[in-house]
N, C-alpha and C. Protein backbone atom coordinates (compact mmCIF):
# COMPACT_ATOMS: atom_id res chain seq x y z
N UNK A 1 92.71 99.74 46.75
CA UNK A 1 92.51 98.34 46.49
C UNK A 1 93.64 97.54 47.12
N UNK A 2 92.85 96.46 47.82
CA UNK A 2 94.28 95.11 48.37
C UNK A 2 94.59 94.51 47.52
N UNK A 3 96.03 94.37 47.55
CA UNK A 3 96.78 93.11 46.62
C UNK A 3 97.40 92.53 47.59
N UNK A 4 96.47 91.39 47.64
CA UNK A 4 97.62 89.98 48.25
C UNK A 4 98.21 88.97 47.14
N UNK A 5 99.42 89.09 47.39
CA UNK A 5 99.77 88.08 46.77
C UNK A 5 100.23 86.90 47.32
N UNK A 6 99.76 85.39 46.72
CA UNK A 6 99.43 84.59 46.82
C UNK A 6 100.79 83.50 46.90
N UNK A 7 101.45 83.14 47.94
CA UNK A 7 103.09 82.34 48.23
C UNK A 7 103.04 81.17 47.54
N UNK A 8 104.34 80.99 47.02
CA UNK A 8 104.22 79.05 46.90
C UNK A 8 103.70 78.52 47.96
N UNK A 9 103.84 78.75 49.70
CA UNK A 9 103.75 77.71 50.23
C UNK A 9 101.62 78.05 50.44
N UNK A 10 101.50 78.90 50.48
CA UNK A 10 99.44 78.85 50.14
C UNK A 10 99.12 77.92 49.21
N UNK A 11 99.94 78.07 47.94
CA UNK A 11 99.58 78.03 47.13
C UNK A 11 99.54 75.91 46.44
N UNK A 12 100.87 75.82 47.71
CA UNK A 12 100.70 74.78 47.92
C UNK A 12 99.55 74.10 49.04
N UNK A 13 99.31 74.55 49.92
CA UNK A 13 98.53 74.53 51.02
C UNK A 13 96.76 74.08 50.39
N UNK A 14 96.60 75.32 49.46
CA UNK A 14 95.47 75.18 48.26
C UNK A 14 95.31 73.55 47.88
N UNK A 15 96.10 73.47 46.72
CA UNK A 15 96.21 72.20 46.17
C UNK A 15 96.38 70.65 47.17
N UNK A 16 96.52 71.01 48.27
CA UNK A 16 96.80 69.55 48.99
C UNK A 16 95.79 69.71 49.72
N UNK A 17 94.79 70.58 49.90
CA UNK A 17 93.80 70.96 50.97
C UNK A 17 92.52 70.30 49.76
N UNK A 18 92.67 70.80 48.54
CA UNK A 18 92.06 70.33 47.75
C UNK A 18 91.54 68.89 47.35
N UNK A 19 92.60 68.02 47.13
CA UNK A 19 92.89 67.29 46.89
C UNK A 19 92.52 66.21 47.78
N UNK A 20 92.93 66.88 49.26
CA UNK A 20 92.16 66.10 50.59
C UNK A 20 90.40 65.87 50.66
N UNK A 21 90.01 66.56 49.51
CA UNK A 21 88.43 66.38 49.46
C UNK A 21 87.73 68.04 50.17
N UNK A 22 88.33 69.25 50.75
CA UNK A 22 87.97 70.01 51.44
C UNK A 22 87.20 71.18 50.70
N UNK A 23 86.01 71.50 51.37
CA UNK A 23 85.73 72.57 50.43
C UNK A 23 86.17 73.97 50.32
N UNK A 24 85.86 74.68 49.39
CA UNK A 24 86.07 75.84 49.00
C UNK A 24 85.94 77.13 50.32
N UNK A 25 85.15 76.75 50.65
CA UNK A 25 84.86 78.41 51.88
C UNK A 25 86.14 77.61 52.83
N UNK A 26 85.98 76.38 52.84
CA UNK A 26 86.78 76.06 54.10
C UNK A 26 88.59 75.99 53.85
N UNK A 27 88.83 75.67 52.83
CA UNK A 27 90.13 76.33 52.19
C UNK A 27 90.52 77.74 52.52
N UNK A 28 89.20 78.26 51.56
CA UNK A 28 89.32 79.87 51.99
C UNK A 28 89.67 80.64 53.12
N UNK A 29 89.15 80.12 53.94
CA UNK A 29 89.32 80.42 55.67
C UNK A 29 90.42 79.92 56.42
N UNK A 30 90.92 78.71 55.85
CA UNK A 30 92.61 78.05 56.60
C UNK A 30 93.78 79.04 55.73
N UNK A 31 93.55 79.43 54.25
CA UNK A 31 94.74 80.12 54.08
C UNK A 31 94.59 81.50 53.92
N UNK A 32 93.50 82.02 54.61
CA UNK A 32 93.04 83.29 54.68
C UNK A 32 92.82 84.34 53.62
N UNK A 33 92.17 84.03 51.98
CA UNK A 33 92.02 84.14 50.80
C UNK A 33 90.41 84.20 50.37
N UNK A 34 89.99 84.79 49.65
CA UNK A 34 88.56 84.96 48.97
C UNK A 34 88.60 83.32 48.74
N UNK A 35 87.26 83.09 48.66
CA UNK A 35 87.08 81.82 47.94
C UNK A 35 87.10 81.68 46.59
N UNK A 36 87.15 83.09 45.68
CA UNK A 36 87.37 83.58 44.30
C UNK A 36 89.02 83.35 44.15
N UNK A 37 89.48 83.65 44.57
CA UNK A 37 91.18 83.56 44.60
C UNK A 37 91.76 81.92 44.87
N UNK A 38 90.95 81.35 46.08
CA UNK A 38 91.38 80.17 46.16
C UNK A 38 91.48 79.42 44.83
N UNK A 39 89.91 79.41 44.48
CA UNK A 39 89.40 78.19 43.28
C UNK A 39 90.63 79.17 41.57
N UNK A 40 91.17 80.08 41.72
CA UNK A 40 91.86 80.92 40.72
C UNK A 40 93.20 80.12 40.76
N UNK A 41 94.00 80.29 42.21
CA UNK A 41 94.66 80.09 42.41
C UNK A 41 95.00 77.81 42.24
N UNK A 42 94.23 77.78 42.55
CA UNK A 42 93.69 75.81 42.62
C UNK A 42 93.83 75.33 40.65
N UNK A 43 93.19 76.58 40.38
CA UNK A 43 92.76 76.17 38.81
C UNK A 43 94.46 76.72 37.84
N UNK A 44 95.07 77.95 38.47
CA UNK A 44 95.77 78.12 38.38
C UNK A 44 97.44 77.07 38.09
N UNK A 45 97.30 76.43 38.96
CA UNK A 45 98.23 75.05 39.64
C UNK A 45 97.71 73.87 39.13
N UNK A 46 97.02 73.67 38.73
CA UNK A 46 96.49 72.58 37.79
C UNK A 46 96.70 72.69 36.67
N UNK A 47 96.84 73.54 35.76
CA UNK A 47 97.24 74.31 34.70
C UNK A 47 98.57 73.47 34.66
N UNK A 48 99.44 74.41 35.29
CA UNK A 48 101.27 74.68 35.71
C UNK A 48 101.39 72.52 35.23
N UNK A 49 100.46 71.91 36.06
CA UNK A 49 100.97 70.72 36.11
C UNK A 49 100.74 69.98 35.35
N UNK A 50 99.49 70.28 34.21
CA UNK A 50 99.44 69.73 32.71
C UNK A 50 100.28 69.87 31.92
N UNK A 51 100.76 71.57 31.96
CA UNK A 51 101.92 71.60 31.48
C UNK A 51 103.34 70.93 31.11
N UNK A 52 103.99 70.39 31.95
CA UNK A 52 104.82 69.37 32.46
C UNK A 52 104.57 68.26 31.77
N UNK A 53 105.62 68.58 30.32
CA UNK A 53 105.77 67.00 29.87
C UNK A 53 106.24 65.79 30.42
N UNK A 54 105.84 64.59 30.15
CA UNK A 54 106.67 63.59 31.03
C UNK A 54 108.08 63.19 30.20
N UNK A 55 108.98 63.24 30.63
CA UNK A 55 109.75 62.89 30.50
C UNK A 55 109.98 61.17 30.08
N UNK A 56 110.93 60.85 28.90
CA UNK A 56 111.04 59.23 29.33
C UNK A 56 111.85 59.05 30.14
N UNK A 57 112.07 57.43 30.02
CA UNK A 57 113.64 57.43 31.33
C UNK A 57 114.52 57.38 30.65
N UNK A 58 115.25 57.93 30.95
CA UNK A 58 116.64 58.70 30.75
C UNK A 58 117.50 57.51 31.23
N UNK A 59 118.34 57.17 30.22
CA UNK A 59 119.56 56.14 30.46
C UNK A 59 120.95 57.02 31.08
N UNK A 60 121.00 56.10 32.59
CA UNK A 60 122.03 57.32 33.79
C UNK A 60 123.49 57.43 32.11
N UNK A 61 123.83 58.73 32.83
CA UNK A 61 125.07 59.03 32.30
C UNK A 61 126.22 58.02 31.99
N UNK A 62 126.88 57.19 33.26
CA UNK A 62 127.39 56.07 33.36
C UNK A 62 126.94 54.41 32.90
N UNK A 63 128.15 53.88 32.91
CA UNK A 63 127.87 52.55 32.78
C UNK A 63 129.26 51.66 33.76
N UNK A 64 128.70 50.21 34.23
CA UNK A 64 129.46 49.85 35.12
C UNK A 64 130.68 48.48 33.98
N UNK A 65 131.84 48.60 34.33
CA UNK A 65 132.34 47.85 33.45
C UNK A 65 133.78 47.46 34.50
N UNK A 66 134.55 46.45 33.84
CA UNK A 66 135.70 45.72 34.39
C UNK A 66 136.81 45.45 33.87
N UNK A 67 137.61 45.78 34.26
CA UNK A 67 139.42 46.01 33.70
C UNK A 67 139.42 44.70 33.01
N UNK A 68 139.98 45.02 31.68
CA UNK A 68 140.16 43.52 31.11
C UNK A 68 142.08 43.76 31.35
N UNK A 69 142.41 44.52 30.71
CA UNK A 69 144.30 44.88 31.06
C UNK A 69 144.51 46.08 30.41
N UNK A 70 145.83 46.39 31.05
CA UNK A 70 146.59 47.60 30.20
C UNK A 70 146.84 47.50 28.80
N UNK A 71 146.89 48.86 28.17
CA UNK A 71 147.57 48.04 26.88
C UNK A 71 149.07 49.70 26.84
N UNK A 72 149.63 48.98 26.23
CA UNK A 72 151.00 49.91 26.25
C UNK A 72 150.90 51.24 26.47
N UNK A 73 149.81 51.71 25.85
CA UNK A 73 149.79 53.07 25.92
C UNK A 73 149.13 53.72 27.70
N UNK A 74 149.75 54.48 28.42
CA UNK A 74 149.45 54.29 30.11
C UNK A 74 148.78 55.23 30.02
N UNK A 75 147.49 55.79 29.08
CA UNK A 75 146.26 56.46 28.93
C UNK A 75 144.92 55.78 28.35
N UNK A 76 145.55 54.58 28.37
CA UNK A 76 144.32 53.38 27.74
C UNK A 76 143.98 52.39 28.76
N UNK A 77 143.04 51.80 28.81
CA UNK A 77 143.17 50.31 29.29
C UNK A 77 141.24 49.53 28.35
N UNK A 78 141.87 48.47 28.38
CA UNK A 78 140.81 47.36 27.61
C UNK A 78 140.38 47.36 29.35
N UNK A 79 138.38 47.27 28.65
CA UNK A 79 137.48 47.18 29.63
C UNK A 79 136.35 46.02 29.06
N UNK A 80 135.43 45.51 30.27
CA UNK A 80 134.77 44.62 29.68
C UNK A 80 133.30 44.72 30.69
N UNK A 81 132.13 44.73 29.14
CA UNK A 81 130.69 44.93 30.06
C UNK A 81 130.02 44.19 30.18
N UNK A 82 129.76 43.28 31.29
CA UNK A 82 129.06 42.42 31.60
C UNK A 82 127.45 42.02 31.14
N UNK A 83 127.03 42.76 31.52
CA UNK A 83 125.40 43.16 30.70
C UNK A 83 125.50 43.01 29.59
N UNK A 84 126.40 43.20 28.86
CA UNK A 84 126.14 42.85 27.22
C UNK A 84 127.11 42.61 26.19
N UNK A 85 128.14 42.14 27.13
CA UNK A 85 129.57 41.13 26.59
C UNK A 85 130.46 41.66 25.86
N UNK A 86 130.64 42.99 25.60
CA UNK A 86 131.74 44.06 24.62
C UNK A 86 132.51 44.31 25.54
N UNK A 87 133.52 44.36 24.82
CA UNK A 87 134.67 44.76 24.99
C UNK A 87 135.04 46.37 24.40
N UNK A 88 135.77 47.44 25.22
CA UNK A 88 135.61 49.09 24.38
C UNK A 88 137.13 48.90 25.50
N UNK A 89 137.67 50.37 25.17
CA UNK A 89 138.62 50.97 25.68
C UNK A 89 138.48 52.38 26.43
N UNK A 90 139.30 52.52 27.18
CA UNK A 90 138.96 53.70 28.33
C UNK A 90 140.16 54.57 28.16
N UNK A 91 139.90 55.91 28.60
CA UNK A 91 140.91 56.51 28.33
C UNK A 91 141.08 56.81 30.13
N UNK A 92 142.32 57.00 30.61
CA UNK A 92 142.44 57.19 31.89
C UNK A 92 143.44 58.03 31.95
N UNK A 93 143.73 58.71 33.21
CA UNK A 93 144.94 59.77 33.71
C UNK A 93 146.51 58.23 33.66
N UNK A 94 147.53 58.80 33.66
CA UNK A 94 148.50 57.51 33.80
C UNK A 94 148.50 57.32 35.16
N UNK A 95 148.79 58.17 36.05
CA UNK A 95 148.65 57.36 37.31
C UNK A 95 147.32 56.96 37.81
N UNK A 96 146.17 56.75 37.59
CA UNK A 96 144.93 56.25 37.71
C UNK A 96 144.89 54.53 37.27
N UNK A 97 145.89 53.90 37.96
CA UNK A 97 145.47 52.47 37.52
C UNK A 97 144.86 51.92 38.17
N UNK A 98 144.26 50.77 37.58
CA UNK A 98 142.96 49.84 38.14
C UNK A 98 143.54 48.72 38.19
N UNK A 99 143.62 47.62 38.90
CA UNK A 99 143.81 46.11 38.74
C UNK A 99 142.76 45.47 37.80
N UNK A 100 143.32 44.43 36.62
CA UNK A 100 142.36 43.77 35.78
C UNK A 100 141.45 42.84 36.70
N UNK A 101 140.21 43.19 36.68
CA UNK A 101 138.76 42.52 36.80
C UNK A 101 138.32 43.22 37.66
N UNK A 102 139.03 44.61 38.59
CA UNK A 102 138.03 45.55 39.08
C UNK A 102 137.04 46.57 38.45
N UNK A 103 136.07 46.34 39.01
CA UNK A 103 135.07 47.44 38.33
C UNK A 103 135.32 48.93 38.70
N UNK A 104 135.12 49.42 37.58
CA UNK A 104 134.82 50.74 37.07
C UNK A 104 133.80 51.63 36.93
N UNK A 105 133.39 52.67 37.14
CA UNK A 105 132.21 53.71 36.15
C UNK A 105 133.21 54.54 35.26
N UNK A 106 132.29 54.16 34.09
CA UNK A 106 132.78 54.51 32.72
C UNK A 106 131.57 55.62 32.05
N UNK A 107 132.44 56.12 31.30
CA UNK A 107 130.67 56.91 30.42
C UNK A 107 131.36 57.32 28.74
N UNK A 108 130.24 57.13 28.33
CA UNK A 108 131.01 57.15 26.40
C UNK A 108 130.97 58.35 26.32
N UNK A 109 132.22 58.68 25.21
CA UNK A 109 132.67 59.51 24.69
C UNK A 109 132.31 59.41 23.58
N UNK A 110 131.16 60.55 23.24
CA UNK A 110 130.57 60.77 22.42
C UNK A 110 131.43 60.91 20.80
N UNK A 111 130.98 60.48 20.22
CA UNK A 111 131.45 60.53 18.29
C UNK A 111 132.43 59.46 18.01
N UNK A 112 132.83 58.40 19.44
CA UNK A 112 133.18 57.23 19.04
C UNK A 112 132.97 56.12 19.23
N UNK A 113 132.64 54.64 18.61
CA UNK A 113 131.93 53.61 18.98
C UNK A 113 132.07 52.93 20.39
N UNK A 114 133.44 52.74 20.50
CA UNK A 114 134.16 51.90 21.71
C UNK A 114 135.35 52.53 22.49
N UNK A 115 135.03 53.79 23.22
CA UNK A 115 135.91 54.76 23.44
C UNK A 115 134.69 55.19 24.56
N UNK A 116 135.27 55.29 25.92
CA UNK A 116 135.12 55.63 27.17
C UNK A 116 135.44 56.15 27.85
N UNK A 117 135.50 56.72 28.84
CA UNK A 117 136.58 57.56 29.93
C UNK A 117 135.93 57.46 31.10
N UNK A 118 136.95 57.34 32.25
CA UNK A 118 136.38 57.01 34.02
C UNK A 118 135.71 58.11 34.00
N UNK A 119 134.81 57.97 35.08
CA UNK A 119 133.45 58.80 35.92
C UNK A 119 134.46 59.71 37.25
């Protein structure tokens, strides 16, 4: 008995050949496959892609924000977010300074309200 097995890229070939409106024998014959295997393989991949929850959108990792000033401590600095007018604090390396009113990427540090750190 033959076993062919059946590539991603057929298998892609299948599904876009499909999709183009083409029939079955004539599929069969461009990726060189039973027409039993094609429509297996077609029904197969349709499956795979129901599967696939959608995702929501995902809020990016970062956020964009602007030096408000230093504050004494040279691992802090006051930041300020335009989009929605708060004010939080950043934690930074000491030699990593920013001039006040350049922008930043920032991203929160999780388990505290107004506590950030550069990207």
């Amino acid at each position: 008995m033959k076993v062919n097995k059946v590539m991603p890229g057929h298998r892609n070939q299948i599904v876009l050949l499909r999709q183009a409106g083409e029939t079955w024998p004539k599929i069969a014959k461009a990726v060189g496959f039973s027409r039993s295997t094609v429509q297996k393989v077609y029904k197969e991949e349709q499956a795979k892609q129901e599967e696939i929850p959608v995702v929501e959108e995902v809020k990016p990792a970062w956020e964009q924000a602007r030096v408000l000033s230093m504050v004494p401590n040279p691992r802090l600095m006051r930041i300020y977010f335009e989009d929605r007018e708060e004010i939080g604090i950043c934690v930074k390396r000491p030699q990593d300074n920013h001039p006040p009113k350049s922008q930043i990427l920032v991203k929160k540090v999780e388990g505290e309200e107004k506590l950030y750190r550069l990207v």
